[in-house]
N, C-alpha and C. Protein backbone atom coordinates (compact mmCIF):
# COMPACT_ATOMS: atom_id res chain seq x y z
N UNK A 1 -72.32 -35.86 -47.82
CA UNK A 1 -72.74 -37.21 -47.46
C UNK A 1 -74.07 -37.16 -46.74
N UNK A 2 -74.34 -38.40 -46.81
CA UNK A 2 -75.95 -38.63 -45.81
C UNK A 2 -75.76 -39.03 -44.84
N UNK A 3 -76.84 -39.36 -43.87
CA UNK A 3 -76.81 -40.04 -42.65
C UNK A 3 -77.02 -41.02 -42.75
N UNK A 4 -77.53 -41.83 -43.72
CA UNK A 4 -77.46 -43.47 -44.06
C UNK A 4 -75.73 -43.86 -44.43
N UNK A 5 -75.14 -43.27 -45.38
CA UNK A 5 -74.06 -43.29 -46.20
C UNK A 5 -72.98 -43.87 -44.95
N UNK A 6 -72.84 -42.57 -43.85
CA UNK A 6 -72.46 -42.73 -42.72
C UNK A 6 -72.61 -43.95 -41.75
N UNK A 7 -73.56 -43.86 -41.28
CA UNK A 7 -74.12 -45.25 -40.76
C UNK A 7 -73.96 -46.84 -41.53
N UNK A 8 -73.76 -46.47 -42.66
CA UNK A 8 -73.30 -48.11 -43.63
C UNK A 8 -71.92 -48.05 -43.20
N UNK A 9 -70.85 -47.03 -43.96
CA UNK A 9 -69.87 -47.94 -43.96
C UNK A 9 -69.27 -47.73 -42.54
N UNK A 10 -69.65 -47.16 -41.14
CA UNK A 10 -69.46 -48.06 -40.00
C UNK A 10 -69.91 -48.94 -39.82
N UNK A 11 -71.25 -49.56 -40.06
CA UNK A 11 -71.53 -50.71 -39.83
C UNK A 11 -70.93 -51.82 -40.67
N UNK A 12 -70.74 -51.52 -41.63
CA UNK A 12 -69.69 -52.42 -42.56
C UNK A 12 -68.18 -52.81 -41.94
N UNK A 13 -67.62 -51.63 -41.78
CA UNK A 13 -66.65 -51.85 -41.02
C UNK A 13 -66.22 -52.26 -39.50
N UNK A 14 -67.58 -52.52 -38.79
CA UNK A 14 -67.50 -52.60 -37.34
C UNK A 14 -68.96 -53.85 -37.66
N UNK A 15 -68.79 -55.36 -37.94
CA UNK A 15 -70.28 -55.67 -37.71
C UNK A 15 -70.44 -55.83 -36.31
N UNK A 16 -71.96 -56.01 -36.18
CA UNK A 16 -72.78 -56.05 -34.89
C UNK A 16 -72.88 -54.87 -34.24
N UNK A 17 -72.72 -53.82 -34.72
CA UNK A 17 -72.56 -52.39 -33.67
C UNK A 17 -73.53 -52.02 -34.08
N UNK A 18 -74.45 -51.16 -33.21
CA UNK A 18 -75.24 -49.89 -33.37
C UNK A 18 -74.77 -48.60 -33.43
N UNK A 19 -75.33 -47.90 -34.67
CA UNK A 19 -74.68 -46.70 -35.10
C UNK A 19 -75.97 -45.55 -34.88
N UNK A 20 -75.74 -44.78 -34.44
CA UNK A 20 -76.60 -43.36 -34.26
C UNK A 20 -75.78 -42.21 -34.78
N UNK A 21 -76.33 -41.36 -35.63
CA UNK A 21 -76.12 -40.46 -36.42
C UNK A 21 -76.49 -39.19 -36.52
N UNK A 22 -76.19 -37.87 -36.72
CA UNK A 22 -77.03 -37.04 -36.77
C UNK A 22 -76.27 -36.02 -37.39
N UNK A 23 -76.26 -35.21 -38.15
CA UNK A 23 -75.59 -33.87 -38.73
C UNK A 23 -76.05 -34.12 -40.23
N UNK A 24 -75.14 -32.91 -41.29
CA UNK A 24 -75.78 -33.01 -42.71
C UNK A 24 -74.10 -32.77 -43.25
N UNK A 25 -74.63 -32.48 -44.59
CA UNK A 25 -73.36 -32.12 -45.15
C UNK A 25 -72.36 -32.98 -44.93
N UNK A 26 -71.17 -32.47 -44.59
CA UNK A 26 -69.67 -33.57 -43.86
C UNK A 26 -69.73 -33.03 -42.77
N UNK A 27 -70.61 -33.20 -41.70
CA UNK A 27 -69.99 -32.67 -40.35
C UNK A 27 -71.09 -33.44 -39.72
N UNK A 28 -70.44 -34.45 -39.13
CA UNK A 28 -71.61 -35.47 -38.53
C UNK A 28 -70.82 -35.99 -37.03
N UNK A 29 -71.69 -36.64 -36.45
CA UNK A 29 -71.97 -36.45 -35.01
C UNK A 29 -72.50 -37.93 -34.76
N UNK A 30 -71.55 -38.79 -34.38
CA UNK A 30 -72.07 -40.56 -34.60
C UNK A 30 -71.99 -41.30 -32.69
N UNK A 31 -72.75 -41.58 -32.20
CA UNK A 31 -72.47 -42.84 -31.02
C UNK A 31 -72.53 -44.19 -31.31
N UNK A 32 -71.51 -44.95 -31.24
CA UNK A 32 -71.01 -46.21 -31.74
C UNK A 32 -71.62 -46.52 -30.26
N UNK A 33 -71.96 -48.27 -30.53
CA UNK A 33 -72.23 -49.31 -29.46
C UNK A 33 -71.97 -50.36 -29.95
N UNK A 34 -71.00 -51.21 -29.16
CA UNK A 34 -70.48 -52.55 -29.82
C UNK A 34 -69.79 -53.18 -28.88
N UNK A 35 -69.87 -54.61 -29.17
CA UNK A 35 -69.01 -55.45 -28.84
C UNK A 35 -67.86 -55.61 -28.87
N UNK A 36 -66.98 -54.87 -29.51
CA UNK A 36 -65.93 -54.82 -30.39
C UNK A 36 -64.93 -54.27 -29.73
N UNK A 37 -65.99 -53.16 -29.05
CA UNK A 37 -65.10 -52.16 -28.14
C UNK A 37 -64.38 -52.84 -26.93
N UNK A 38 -65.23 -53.40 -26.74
CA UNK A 38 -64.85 -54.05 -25.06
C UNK A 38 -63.43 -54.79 -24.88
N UNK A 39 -62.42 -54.17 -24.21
CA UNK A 39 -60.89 -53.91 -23.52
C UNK A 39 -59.83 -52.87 -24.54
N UNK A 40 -60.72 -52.18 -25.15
CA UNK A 40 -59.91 -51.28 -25.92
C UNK A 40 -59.89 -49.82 -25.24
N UNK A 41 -58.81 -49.17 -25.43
CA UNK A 41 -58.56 -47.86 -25.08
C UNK A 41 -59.65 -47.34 -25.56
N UNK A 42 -59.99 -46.01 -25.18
CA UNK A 42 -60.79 -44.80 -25.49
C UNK A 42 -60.10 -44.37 -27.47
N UNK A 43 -58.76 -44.30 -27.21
CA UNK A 43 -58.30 -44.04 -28.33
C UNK A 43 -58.51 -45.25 -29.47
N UNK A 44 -58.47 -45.98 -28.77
CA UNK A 44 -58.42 -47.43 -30.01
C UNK A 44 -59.29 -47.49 -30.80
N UNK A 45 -60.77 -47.13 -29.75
CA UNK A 45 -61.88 -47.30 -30.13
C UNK A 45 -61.92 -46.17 -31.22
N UNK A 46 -61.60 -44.84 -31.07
CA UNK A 46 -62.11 -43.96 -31.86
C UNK A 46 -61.04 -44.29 -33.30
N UNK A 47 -59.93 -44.95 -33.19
CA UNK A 47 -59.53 -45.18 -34.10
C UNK A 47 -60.29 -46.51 -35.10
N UNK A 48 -60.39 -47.13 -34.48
CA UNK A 48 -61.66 -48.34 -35.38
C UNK A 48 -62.49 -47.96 -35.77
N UNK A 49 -63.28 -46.85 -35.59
CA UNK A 49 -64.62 -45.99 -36.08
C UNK A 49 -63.75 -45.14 -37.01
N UNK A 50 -62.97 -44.35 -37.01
CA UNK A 50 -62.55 -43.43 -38.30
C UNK A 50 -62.16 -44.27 -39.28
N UNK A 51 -61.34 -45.63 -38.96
CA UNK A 51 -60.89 -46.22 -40.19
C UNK A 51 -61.76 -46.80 -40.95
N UNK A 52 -63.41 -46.56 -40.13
CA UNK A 52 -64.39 -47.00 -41.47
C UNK A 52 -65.19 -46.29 -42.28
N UNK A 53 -64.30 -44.64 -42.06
CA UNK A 53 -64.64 -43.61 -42.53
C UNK A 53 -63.67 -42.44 -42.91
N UNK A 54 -62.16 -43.30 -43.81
CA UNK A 54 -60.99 -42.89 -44.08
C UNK A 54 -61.47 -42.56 -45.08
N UNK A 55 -62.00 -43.10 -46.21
CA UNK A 55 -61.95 -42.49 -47.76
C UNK A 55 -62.77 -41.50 -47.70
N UNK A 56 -63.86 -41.52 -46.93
CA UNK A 56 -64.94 -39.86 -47.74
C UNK A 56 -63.78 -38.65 -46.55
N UNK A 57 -63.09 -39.30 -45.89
CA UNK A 57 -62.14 -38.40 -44.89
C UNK A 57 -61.29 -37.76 -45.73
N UNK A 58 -60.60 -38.68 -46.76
CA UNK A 58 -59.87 -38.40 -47.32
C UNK A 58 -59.90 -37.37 -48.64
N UNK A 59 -61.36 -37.79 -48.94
CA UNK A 59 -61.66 -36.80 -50.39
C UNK A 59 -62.48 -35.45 -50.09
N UNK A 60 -62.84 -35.62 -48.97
CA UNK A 60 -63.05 -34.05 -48.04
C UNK A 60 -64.32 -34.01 -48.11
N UNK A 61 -65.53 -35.40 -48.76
CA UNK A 61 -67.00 -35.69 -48.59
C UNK A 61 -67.37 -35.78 -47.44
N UNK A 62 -66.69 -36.08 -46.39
CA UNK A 62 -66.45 -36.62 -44.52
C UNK A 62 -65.58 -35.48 -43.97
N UNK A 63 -66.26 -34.16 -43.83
CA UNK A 63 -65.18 -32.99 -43.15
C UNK A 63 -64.57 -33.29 -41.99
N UNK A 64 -66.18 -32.94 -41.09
CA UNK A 64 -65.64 -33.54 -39.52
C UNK A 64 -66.67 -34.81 -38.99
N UNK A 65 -66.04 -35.14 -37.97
CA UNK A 65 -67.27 -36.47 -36.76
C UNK A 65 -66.62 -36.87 -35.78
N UNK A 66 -67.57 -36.28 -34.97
CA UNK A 66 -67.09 -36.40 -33.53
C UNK A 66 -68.10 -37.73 -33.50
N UNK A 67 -67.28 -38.34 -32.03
CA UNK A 67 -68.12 -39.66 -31.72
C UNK A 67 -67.70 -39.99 -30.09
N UNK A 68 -68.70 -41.03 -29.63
CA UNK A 68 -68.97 -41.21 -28.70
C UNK A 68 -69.04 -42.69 -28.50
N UNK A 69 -68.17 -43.40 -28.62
CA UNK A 69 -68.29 -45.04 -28.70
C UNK A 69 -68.33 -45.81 -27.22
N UNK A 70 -69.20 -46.53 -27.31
CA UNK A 70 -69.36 -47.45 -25.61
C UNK A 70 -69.16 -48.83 -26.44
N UNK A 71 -69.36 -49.63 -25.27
CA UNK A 71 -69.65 -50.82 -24.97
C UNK A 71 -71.30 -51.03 -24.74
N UNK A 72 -71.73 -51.94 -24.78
CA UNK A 72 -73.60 -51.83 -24.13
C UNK A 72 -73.13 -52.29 -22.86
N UNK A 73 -72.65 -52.70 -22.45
CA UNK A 73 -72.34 -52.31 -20.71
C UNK A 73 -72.37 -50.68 -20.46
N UNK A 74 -71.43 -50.49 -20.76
CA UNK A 74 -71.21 -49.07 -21.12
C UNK A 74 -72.91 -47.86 -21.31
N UNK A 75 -72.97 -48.17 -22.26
CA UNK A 75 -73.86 -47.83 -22.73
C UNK A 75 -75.47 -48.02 -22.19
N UNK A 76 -75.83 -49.09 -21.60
CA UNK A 76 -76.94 -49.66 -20.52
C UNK A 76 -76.61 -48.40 -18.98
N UNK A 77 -75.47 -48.26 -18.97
CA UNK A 77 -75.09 -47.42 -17.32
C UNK A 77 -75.28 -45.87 -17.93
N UNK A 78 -74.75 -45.39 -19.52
CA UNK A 78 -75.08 -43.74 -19.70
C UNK A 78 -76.73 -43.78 -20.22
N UNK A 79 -77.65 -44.83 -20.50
CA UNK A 79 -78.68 -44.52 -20.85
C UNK A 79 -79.68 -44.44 -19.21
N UNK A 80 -78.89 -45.13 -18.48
CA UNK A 80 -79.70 -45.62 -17.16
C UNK A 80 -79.54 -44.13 -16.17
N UNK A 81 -78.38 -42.96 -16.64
CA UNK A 81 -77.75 -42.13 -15.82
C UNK A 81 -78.63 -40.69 -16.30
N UNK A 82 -79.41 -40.87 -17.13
CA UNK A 82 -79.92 -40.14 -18.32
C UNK A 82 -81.23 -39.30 -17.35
């Protein structure tokens, strides 16, 4: 897979979020930022981001992806801590 490929169908599956990306092959490395997130578990969240990246998961095009999902609250306080 690509790093666009990646970045679509989270953003497809999550609108209004910002997606950041980085790795090659199937082993990619994503920080989600969204609205979406906000009063969800840590787990919830990472579950709403994989489920928009179940099928290339599933056919083994999507090996691994680790991620890092905020809120822009969130996200305004780890860029400000930087």
């Amino acid at each position: 897979m690509e790093i666009d490929e990646v970045r679509t169908l989270i953003e497809a599956g999550i609108p209004g979020c910002e997606v950041r990306v980085e790795g090659e092959g199937c082993n990619f490395s994503v920080v989600v930022i969204g609205e979406a997130f906000e009063g969800l578990s840590p787990v919830k969240r990472q579950q709403r981001v994989l489920a928009t990246v179940s099928e290339p998961l599933s056919t083994g095009a999507l090996h691994a992806i680790s991620m890092k999902v905020y809120t822009p609250a969130e996200w305004s306080r780890q860029a400000g801590s930087a």
